[in-house]
Protein backbone atom coordinates (compact mmCIF):
# COMPACT_ATOMS: atom_id res chain seq x y z
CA UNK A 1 70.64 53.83 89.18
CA UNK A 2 69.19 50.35 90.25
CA UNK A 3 67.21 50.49 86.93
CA UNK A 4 70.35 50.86 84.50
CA UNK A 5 71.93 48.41 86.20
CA UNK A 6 68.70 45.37 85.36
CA UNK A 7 68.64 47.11 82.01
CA UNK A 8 72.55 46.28 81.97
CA UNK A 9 71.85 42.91 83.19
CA UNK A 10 69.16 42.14 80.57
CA UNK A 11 71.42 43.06 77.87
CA UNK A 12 73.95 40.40 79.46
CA UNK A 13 71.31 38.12 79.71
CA UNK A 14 70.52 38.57 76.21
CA UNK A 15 74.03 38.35 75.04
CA UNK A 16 74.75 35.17 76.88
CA UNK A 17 71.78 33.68 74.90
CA UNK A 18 73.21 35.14 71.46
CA UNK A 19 76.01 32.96 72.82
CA UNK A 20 74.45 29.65 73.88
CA UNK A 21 72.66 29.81 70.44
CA UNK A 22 76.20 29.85 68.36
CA UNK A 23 77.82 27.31 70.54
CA UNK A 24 75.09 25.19 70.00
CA UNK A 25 75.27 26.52 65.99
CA UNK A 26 79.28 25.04 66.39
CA UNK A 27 78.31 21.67 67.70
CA UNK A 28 76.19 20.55 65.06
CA UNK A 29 78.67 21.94 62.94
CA UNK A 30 81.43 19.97 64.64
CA UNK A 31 79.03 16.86 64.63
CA UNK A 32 78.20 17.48 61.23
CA UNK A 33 82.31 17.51 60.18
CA UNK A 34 82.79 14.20 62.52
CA UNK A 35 80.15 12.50 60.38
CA UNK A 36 81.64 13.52 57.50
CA UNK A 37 84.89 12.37 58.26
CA UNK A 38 83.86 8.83 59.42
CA UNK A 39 82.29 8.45 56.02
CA UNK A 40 85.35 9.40 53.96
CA UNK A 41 87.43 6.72 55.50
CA UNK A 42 85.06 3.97 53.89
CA UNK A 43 85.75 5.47 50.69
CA UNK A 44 87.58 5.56 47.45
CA UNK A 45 85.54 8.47 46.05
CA UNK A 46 84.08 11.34 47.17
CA UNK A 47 82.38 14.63 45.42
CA UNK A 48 82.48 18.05 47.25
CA UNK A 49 79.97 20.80 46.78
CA UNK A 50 82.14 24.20 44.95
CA UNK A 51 79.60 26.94 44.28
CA UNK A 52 76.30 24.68 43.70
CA UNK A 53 78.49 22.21 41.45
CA UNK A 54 79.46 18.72 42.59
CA UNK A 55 83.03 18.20 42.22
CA UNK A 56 84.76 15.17 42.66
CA UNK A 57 88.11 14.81 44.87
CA UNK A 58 90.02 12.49 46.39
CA UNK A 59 89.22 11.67 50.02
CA UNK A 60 91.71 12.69 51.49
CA UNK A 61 91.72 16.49 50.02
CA UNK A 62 88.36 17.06 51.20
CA UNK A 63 89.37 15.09 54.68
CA UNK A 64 92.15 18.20 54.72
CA UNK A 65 89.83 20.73 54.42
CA UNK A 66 87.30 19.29 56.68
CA UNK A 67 89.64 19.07 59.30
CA UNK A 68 90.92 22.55 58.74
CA UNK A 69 87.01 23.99 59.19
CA UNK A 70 86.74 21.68 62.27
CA UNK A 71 89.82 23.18 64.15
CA UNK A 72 88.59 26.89 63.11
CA UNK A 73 85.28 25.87 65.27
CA UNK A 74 87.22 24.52 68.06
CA UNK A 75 89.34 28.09 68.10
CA UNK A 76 85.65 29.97 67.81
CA UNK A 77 84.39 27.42 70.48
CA UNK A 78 87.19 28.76 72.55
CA UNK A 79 86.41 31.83 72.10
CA UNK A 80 82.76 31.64 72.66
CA UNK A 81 83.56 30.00 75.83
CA UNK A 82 85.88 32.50 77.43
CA UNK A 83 83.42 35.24 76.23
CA UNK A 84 80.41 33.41 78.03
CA UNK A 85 82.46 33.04 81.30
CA UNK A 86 83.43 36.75 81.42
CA UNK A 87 79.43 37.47 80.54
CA UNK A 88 78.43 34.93 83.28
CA UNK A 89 81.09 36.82 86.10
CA UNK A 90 79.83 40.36 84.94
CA UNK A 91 76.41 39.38 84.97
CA UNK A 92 76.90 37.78 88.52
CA UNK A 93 78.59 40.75 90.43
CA UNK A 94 76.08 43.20 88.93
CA UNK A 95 73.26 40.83 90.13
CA UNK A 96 74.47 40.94 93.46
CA UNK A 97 74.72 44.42 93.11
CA UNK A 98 71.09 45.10 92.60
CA UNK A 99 69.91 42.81 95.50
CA UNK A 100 71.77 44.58 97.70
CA UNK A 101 70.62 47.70 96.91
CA UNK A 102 67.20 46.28 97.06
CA UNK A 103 67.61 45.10 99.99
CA UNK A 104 69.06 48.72 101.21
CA UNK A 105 65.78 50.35 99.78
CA UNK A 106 63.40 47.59 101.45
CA UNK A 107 65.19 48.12 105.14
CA UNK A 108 65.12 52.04 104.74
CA UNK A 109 61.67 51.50 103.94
C-alpha cells in the first residue's frame, strides 16, 4: 500500500514540474508580449509575421492582438496556478500519509 502511495506521489511530483516548466513557458511569453508592446508605442509602422510572410499593419492592430494573446496567458496562468495548488495540497496530505505509516512500521518493528 505504502508503495502506491510514493509511486502516487512521484507522479505528483512529476506533474507539478510539467507545471513549473509551462508557467515559466507563460512568463517569457508574457515578457516577450510586454516588450513588444513598449516598442509599438514608439512607432508609426510596424510588420507582423502571417504564415512566414512579413506583413505590415498599423500599430495599433497588432497592439489588439497582442493584448488579446497576453490576457489568454494570464487566464492559462490562472489556471496553472490553481492546478499547482491543488497538486501541492494532494501531494502534501499523501506525504504525510506515508510518514506516518512509516513511522507505524518502524515502532512495530
Amino acid at each position: 500500500m505504502s508503495e502506491e502511495k510514493i509511486k502516487t506521489l512521484q507522479n505528483y511530483e512529476y506533474n507539478l514540474q510539467q507545471l513549473l516548466m509551462q508557467k515559466q513557458q507563460i512568463h517569457s511569453n508574457l515578457a516577450e508580449i510586454d516588450n513588444a508592446l513598449k516598442e509599438l508605442e514608439n512607432t508609426n509602422e510596424a510588420y507582423q509575421i502571417i504564415g512566414g510572410i512579413l506583413v505590415k499593419k498599423s500599430p495599433g492592430n497588432i497592439s489588439s492582438s497582442l493584448n488579446e494573446k497576453k490576457e489568454l496567458l494570464d487566464i492559462r496562468l490562472k489556471a496553472i496556478d490553481k492546478q499547482e495548488k491543488t497538486l501541492n495540497e494532494k501531494a502534501s496530505a499523501l506525504q504525510k500519509e506515508v510518514m506516518e505509516e512509516m513511522k507505524e512500521n518502524d515502532s512495530k518493528r
